[in-house]
PDB file of N, CA and C in Angstrom:
ATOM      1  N   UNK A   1     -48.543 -49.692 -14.827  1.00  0.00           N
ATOM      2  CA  UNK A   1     -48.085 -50.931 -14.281  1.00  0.00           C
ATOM      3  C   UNK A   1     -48.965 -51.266 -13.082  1.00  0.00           C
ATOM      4  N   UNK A   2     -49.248 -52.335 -12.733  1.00  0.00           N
ATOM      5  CA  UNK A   2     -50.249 -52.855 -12.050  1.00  0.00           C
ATOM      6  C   UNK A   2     -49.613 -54.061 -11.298  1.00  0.00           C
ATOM      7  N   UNK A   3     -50.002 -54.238  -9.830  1.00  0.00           N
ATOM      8  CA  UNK A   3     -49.533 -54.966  -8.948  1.00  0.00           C
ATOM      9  C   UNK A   3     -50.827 -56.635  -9.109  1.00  0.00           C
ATOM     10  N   UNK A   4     -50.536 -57.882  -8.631  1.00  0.00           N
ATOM     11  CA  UNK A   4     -50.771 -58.945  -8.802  1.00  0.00           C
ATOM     12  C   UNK A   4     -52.744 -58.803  -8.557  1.00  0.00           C
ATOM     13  N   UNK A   5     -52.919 -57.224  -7.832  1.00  0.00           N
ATOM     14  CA  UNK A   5     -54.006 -57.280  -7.387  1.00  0.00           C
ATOM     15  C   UNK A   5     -54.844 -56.830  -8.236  1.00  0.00           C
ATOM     16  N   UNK A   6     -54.039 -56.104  -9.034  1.00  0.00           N
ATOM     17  CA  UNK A   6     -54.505 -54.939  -9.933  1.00  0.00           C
ATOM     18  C   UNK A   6     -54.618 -53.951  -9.774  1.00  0.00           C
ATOM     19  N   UNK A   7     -53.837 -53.659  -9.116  1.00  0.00           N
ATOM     20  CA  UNK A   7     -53.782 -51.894  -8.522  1.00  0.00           C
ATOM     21  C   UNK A   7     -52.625 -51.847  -8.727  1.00  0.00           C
ATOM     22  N   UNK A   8     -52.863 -49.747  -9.399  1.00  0.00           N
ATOM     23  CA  UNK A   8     -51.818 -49.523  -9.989  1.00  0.00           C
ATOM     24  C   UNK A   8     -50.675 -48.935  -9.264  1.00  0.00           C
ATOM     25  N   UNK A   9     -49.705 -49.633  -9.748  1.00  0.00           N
ATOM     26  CA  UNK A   9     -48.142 -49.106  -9.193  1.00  0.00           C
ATOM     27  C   UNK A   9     -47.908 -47.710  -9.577  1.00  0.00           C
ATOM     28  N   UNK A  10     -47.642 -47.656 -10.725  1.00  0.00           N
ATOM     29  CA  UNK A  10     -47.162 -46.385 -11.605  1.00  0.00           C
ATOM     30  C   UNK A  10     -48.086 -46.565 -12.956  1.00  0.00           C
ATOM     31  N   UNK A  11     -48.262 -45.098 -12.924  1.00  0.00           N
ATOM     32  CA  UNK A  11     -49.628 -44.441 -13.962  1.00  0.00           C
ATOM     33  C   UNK A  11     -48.559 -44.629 -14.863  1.00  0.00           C
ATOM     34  N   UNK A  12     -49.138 -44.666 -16.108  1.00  0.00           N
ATOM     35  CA  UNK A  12     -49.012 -44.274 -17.162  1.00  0.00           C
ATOM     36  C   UNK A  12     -48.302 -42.494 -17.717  1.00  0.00           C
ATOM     37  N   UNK A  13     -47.129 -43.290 -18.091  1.00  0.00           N
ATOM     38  CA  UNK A  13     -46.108 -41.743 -18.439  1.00  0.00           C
ATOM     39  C   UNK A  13     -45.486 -40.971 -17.476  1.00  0.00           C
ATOM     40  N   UNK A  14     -45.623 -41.836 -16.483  1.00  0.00           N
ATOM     41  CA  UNK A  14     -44.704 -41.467 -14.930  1.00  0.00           C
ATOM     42  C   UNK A  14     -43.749 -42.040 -15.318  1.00  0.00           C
ATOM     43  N   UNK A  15     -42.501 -40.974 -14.919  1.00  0.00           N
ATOM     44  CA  UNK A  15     -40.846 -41.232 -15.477  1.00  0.00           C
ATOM     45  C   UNK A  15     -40.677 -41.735 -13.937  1.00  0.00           C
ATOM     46  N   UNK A  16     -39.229 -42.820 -13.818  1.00  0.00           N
ATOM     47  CA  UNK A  16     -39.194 -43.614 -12.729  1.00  0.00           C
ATOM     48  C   UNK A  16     -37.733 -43.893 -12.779  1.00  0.00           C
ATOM     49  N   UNK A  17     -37.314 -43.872 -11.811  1.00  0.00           N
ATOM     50  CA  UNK A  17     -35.493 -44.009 -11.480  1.00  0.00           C
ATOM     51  C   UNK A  17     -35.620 -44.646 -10.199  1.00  0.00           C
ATOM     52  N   UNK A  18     -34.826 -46.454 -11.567  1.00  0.00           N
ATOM     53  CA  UNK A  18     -35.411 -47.346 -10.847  1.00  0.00           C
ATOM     54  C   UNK A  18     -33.839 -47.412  -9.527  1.00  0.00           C
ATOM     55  N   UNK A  19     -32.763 -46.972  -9.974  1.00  0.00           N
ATOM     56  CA  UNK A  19     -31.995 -46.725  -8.850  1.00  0.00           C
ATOM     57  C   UNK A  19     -32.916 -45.894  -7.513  1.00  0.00           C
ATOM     58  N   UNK A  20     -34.121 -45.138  -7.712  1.00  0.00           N
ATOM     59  CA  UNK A  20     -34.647 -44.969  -6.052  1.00  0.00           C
ATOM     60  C   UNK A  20     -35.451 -45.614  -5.388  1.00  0.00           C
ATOM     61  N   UNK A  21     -35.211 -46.992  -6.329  1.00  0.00           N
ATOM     62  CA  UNK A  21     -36.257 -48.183  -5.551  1.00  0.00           C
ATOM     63  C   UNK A  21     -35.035 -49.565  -4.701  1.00  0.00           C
ATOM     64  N   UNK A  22     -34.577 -49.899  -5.984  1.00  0.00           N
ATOM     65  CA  UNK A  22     -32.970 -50.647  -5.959  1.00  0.00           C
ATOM     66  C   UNK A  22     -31.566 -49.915  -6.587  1.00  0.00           C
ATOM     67  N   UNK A  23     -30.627 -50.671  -5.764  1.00  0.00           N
ATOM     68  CA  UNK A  23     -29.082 -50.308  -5.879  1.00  0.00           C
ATOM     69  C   UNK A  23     -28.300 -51.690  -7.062  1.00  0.00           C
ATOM     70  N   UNK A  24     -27.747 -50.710  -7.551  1.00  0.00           N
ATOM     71  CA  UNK A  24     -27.035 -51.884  -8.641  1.00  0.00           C
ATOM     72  C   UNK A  24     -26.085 -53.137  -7.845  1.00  0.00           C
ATOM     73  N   UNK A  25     -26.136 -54.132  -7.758  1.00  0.00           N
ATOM     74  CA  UNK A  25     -25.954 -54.721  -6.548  1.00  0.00           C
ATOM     75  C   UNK A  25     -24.274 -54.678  -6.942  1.00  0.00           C
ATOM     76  N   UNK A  26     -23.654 -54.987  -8.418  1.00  0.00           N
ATOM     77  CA  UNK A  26     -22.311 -54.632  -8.575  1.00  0.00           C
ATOM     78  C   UNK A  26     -21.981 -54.301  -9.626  1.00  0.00           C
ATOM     79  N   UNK A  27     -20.735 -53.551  -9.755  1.00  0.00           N
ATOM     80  CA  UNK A  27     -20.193 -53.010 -10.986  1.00  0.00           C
ATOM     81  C   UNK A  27     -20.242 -54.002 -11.979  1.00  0.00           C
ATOM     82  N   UNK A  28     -20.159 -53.087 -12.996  1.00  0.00           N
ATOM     83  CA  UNK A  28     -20.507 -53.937 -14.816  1.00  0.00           C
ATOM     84  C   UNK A  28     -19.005 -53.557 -15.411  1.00  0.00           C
ATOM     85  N   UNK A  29     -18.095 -54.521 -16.104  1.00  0.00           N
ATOM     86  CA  UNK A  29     -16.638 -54.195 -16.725  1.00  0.00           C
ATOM     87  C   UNK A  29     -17.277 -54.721 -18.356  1.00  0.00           C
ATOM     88  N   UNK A  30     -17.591 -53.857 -18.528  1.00  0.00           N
ATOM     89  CA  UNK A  30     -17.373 -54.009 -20.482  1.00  0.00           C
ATOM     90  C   UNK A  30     -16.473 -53.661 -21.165  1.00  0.00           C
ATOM     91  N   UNK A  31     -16.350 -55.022 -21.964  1.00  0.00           N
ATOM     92  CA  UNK A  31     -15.046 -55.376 -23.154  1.00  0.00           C
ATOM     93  C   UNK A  31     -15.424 -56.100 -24.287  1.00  0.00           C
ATOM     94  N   UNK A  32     -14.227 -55.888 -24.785  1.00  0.00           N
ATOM     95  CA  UNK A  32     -13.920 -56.615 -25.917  1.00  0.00           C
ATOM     96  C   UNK A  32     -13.083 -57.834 -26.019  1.00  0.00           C
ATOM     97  N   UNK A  33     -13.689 -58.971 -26.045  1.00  0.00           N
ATOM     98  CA  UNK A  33     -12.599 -60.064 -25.509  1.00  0.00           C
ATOM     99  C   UNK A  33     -12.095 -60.596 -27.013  1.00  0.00           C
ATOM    100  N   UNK A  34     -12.156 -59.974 -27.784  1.00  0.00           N
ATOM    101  CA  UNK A  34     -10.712 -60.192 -29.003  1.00  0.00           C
ATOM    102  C   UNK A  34     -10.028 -59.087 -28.920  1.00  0.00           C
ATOM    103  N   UNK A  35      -9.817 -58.524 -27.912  1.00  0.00           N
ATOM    104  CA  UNK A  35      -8.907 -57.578 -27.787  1.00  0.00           C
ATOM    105  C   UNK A  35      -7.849 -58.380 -26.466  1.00  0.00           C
ATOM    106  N   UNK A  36      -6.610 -58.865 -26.751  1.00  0.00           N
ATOM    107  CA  UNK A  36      -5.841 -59.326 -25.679  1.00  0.00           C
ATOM    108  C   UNK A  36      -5.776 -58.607 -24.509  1.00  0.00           C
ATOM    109  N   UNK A  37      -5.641 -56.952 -24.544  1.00  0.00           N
ATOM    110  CA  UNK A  37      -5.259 -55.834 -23.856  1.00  0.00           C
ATOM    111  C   UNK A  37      -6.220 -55.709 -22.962  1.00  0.00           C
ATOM    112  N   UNK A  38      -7.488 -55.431 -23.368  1.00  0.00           N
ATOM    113  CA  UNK A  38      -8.908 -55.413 -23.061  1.00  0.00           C
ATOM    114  C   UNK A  38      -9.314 -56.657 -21.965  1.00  0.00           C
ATOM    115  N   UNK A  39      -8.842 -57.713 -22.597  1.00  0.00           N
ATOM    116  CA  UNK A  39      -8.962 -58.656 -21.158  1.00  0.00           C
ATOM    117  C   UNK A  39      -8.337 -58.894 -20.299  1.00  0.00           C
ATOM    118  N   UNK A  40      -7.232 -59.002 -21.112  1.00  0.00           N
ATOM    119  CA  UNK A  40      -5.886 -58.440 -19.992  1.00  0.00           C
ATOM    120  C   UNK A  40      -6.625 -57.218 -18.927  1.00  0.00           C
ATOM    121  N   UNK A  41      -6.813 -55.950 -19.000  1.00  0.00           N
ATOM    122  CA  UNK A  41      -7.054 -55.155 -18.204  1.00  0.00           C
ATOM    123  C   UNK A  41      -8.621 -55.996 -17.118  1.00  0.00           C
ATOM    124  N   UNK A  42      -9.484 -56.097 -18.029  1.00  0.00           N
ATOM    125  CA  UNK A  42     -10.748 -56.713 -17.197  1.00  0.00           C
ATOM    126  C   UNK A  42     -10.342 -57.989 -16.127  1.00  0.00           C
ATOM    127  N   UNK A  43      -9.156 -58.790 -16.902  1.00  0.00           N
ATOM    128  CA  UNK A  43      -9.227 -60.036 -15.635  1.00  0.00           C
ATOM    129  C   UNK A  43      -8.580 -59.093 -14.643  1.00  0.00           C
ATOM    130  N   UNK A  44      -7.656 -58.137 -14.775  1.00  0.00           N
ATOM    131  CA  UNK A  44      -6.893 -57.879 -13.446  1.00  0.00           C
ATOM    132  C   UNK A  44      -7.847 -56.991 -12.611  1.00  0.00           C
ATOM    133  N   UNK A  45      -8.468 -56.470 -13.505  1.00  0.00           N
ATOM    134  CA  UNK A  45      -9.711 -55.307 -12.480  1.00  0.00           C
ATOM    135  C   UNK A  45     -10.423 -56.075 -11.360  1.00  0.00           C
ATOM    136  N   UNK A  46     -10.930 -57.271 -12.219  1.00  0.00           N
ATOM    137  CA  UNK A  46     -12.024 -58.575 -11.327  1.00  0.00           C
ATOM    138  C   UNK A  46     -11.122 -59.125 -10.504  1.00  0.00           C
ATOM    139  N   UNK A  47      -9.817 -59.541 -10.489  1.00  0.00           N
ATOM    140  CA  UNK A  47      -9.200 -60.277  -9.106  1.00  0.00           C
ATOM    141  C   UNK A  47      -8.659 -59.373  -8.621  1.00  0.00           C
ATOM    142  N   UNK A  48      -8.994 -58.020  -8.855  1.00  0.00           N
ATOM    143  CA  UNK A  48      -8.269 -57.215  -7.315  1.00  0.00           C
ATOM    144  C   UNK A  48      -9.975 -56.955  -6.559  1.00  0.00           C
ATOM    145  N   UNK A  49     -11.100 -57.165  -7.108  1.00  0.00           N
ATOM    146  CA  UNK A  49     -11.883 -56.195  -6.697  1.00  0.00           C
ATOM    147  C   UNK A  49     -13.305 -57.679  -6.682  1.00  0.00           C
ATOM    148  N   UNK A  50     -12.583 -58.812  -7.207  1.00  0.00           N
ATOM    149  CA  UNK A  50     -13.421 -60.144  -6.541  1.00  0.00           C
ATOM    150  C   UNK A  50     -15.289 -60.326  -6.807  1.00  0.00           C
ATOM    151  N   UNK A  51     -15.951 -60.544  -6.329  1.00  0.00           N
ATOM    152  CA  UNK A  51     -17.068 -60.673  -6.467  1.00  0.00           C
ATOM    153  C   UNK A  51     -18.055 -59.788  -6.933  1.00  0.00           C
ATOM    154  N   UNK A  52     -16.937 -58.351  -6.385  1.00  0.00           N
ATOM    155  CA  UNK A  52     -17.947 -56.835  -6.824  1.00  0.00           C
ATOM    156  C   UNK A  52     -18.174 -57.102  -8.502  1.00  0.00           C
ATOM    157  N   UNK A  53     -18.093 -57.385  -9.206  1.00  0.00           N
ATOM    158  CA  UNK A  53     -17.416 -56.862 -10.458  1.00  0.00           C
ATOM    159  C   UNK A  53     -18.657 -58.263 -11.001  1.00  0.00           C
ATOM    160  N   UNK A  54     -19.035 -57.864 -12.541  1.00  0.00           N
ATOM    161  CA  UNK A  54     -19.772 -58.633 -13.538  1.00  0.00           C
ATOM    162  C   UNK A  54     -19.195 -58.538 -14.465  1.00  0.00           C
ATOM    163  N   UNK A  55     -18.628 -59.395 -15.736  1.00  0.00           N
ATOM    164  CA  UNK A  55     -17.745 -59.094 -16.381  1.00  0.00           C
ATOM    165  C   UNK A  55     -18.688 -59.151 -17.615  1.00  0.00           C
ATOM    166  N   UNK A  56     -18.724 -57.943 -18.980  1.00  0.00           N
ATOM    167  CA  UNK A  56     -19.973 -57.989 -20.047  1.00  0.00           C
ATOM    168  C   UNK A  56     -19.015 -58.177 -20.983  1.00  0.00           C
ATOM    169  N   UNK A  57     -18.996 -58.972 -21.568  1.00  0.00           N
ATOM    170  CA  UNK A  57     -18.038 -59.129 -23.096  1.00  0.00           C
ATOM    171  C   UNK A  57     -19.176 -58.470 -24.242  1.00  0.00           C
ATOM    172  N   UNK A  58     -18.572 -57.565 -25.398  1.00  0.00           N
ATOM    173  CA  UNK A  58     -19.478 -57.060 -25.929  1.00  0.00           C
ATOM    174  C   UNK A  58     -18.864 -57.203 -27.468  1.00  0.00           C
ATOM    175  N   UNK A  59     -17.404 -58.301 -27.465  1.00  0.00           N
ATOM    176  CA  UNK A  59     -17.613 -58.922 -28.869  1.00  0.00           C
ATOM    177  C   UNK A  59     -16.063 -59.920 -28.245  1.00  0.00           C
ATOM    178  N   UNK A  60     -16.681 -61.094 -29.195  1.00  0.00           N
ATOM    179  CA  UNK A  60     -15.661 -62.382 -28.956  1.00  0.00           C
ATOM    180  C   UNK A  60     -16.114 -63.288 -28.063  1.00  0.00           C
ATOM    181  N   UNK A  61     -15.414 -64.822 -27.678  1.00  0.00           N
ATOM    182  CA  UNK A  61     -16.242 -65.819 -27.072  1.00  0.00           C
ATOM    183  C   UNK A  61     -16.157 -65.429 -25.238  1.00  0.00           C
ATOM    184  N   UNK A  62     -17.244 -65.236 -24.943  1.00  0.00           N
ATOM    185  CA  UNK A  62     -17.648 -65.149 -23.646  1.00  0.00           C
ATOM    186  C   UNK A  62     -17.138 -66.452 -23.177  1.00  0.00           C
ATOM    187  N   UNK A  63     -17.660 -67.591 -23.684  1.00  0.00           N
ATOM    188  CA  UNK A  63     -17.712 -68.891 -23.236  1.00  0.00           C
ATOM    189  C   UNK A  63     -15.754 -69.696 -22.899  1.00  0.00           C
ATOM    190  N   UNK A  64     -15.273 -69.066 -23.914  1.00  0.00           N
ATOM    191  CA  UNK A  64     -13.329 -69.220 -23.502  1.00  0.00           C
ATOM    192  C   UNK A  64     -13.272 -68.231 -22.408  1.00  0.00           C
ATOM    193  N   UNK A  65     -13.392 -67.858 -22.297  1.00  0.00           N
ATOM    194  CA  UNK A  65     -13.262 -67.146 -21.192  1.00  0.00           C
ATOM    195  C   UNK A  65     -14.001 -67.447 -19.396  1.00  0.00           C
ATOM    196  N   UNK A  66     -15.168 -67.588 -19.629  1.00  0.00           N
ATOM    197  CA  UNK A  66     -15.967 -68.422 -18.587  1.00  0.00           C
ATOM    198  C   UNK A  66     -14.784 -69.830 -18.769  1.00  0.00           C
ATOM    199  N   UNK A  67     -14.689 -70.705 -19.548  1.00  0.00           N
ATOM    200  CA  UNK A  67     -13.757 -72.011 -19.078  1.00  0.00           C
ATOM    201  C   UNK A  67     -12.551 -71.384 -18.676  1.00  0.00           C
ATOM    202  N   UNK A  68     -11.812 -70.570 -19.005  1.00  0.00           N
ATOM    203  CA  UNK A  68     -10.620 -70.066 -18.520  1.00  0.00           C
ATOM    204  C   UNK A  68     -10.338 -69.118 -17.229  1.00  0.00           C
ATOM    205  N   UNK A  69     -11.468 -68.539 -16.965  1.00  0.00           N
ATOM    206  CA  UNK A  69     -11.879 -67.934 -15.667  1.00  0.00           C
ATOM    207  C   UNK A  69     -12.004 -68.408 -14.485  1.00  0.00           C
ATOM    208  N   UNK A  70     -12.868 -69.553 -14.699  1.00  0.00           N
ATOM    209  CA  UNK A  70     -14.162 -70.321 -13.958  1.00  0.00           C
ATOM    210  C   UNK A  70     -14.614 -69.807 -13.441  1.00  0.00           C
ATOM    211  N   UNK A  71     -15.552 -68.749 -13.948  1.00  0.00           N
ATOM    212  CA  UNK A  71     -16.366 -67.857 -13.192  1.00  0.00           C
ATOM    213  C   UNK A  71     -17.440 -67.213 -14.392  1.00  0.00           C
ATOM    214  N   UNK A  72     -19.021 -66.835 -14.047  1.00  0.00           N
ATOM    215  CA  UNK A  72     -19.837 -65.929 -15.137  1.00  0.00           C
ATOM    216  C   UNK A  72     -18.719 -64.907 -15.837  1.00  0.00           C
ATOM    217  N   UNK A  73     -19.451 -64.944 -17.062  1.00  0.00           N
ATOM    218  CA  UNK A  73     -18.725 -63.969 -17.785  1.00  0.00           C
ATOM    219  C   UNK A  73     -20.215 -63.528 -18.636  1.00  0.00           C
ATOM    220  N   UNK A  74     -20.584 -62.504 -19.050  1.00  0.00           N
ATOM    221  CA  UNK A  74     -21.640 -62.307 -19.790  1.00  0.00           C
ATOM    222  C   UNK A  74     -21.592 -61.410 -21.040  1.00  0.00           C
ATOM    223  N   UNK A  75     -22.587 -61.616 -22.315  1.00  0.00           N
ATOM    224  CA  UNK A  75     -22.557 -61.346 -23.151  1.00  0.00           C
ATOM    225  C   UNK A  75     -23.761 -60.057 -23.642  1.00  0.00           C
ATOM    226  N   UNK A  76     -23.335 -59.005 -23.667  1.00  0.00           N
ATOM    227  CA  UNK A  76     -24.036 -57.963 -24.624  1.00  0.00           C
ATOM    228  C   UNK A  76     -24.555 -58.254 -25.967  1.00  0.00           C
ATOM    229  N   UNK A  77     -25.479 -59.197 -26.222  1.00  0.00           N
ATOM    230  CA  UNK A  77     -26.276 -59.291 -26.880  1.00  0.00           C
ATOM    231  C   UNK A  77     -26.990 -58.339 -27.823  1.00  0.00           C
ATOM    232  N   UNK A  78     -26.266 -58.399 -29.475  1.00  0.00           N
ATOM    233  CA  UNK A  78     -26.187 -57.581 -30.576  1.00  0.00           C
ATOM    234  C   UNK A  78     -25.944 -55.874 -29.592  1.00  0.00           C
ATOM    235  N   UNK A  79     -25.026 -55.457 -28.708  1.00  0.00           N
ATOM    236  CA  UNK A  79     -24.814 -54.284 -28.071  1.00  0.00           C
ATOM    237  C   UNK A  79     -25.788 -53.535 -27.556  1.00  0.00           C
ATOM    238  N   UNK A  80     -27.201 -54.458 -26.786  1.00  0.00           N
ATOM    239  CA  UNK A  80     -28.148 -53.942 -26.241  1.00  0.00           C
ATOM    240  C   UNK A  80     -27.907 -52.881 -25.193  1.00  0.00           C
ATOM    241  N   UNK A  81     -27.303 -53.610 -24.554  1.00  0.00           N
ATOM    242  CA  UNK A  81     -26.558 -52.650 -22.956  1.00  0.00           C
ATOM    243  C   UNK A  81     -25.793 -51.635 -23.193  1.00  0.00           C
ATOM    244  N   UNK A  82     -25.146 -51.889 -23.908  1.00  0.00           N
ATOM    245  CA  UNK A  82     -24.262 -50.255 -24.795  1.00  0.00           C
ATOM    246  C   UNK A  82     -24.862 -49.570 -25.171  1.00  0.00           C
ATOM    247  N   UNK A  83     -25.847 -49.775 -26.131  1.00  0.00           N
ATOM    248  CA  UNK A  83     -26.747 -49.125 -26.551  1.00  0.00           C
ATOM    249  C   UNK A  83     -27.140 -47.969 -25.261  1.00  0.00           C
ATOM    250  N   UNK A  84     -28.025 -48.693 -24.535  1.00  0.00           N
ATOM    251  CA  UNK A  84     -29.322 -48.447 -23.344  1.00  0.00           C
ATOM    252  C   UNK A  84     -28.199 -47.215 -22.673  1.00  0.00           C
ATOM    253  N   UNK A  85     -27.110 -48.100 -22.956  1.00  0.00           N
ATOM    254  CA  UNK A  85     -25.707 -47.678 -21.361  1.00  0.00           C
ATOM    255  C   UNK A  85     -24.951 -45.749 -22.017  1.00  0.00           C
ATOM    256  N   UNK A  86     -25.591 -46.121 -23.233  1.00  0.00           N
ATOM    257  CA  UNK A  86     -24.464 -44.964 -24.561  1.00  0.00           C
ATOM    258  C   UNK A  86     -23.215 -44.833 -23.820  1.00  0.00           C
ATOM    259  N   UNK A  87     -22.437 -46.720 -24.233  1.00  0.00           N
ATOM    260  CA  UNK A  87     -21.166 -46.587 -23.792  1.00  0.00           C
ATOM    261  C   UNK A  87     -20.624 -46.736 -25.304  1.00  0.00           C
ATOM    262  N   UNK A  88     -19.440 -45.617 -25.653  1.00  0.00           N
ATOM    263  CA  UNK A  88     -18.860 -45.617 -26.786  1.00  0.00           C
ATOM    264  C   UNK A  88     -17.258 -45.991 -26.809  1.00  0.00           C
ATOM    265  N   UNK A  89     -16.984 -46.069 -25.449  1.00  0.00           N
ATOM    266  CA  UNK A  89     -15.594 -47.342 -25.843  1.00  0.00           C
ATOM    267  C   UNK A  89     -15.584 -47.924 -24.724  1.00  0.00           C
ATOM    268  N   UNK A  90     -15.006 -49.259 -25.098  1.00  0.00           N
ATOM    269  CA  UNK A  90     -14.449 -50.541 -23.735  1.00  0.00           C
ATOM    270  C   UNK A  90     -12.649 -50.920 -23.869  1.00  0.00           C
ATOM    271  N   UNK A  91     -12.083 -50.572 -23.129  1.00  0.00           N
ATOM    272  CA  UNK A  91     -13.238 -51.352 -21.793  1.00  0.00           C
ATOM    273  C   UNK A  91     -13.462 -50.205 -20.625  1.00  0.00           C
ATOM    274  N   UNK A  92     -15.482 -50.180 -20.214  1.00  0.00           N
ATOM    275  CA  UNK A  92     -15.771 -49.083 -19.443  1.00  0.00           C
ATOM    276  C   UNK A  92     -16.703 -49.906 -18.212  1.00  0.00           C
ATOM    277  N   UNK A  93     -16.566 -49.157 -17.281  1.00  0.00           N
ATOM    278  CA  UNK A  93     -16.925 -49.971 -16.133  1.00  0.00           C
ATOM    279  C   UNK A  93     -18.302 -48.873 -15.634  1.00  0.00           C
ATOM    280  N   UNK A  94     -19.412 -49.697 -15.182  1.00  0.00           N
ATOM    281  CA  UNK A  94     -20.346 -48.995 -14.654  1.00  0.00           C
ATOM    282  C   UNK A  94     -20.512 -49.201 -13.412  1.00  0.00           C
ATOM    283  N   UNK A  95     -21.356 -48.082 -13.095  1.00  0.00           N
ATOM    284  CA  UNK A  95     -21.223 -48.706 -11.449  1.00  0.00           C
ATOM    285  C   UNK A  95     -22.185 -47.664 -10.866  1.00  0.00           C
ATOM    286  N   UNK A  96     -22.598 -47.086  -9.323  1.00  0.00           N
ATOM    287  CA  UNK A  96     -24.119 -46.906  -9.110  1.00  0.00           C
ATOM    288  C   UNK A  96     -23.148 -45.566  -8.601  1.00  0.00           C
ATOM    289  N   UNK A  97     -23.558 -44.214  -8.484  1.00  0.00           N
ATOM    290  CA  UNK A  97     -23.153 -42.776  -7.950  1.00  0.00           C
ATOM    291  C   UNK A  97     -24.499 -42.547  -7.539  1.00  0.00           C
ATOM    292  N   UNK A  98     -24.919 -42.390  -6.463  1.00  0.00           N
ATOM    293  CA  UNK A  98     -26.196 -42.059  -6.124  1.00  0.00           C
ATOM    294  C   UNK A  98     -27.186 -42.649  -6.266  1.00  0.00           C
ATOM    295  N   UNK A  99     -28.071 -41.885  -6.989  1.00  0.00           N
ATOM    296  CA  UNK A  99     -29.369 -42.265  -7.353  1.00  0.00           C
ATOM    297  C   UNK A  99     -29.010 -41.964  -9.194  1.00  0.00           C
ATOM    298  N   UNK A 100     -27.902 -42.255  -9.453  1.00  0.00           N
ATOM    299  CA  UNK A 100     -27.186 -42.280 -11.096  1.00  0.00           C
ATOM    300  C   UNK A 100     -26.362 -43.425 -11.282  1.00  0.00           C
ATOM    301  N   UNK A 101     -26.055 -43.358 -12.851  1.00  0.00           N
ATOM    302  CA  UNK A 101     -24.839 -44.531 -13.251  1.00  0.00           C
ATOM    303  C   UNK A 101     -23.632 -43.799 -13.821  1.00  0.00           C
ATOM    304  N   UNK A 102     -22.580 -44.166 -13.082  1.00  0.00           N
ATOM    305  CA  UNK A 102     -21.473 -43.676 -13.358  1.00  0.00           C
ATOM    306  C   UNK A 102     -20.745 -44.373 -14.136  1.00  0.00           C
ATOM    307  N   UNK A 103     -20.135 -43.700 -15.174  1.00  0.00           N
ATOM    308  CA  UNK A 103     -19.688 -44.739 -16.851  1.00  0.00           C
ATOM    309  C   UNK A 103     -18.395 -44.212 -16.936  1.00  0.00           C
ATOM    310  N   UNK A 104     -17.230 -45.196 -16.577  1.00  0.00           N
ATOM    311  CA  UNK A 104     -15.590 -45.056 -16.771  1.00  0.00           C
ATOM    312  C   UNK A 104     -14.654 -45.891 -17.822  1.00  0.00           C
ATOM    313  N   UNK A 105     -14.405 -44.420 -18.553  1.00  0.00           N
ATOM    314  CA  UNK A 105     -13.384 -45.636 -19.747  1.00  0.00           C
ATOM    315  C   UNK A 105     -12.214 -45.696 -18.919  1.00  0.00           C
ATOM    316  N   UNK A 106     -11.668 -47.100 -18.866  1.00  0.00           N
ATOM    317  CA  UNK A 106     -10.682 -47.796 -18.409  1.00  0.00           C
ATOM    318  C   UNK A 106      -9.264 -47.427 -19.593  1.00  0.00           C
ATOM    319  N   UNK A 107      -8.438 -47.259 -18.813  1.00  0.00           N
ATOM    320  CA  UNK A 107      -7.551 -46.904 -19.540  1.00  0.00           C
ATOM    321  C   UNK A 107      -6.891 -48.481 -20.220  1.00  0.00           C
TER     322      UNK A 107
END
């Protein structure tokens, strides 16, 4: 990787943890918003805990929800972030432990 000047940042096959450069600025709540329960739990998580919180819908309409919210709501796109995240149930909340990501299934 190479800076605007052309000098290199990071060589080639240098492993990099990009948490020791930046901090996750806020927690991630992934769900399932055809699950009533599931959003049920995510809206109450986000209005006790307000701005901290990004809400990832990872099947059903993001967009009813953004009008019913009035607030971002975002979409996991074909389960990229799950994938990357190897989150295997929602609704699980991520969030920054150190210089790590800490992954909680929500009851």
């Amino acid at each position: 990787m190479r800076d605007a000047d052309g000098k290199i940042l990071v060589a080639a096959g240098t492993t990099v943890n990009p948490l020791e450069r930046v901090s996750l600025s806020k927690r991630l709540i992934f769900f399932d918003a055809r699950d009533a329960a599931q959003v049920k739990i995510a809206h109450e998580f986000i209005e006790r805990e307000g701005t901290k919180v990004k809400p990832v819908v990872t099947g059903g309409s993001f967009m009813q929800l953004m009008r019913r919210w009035k607030q971002r709501v975002y979409f996991d796109q074909q389960g990229t972030l799950t994938k990357q995240l190897q989150i295997h149930a929602v609704p699980a909340l991520v969030s920054q432990d150190g210089k790590r990501l800490r992954i909680d299934e929500l009851p």
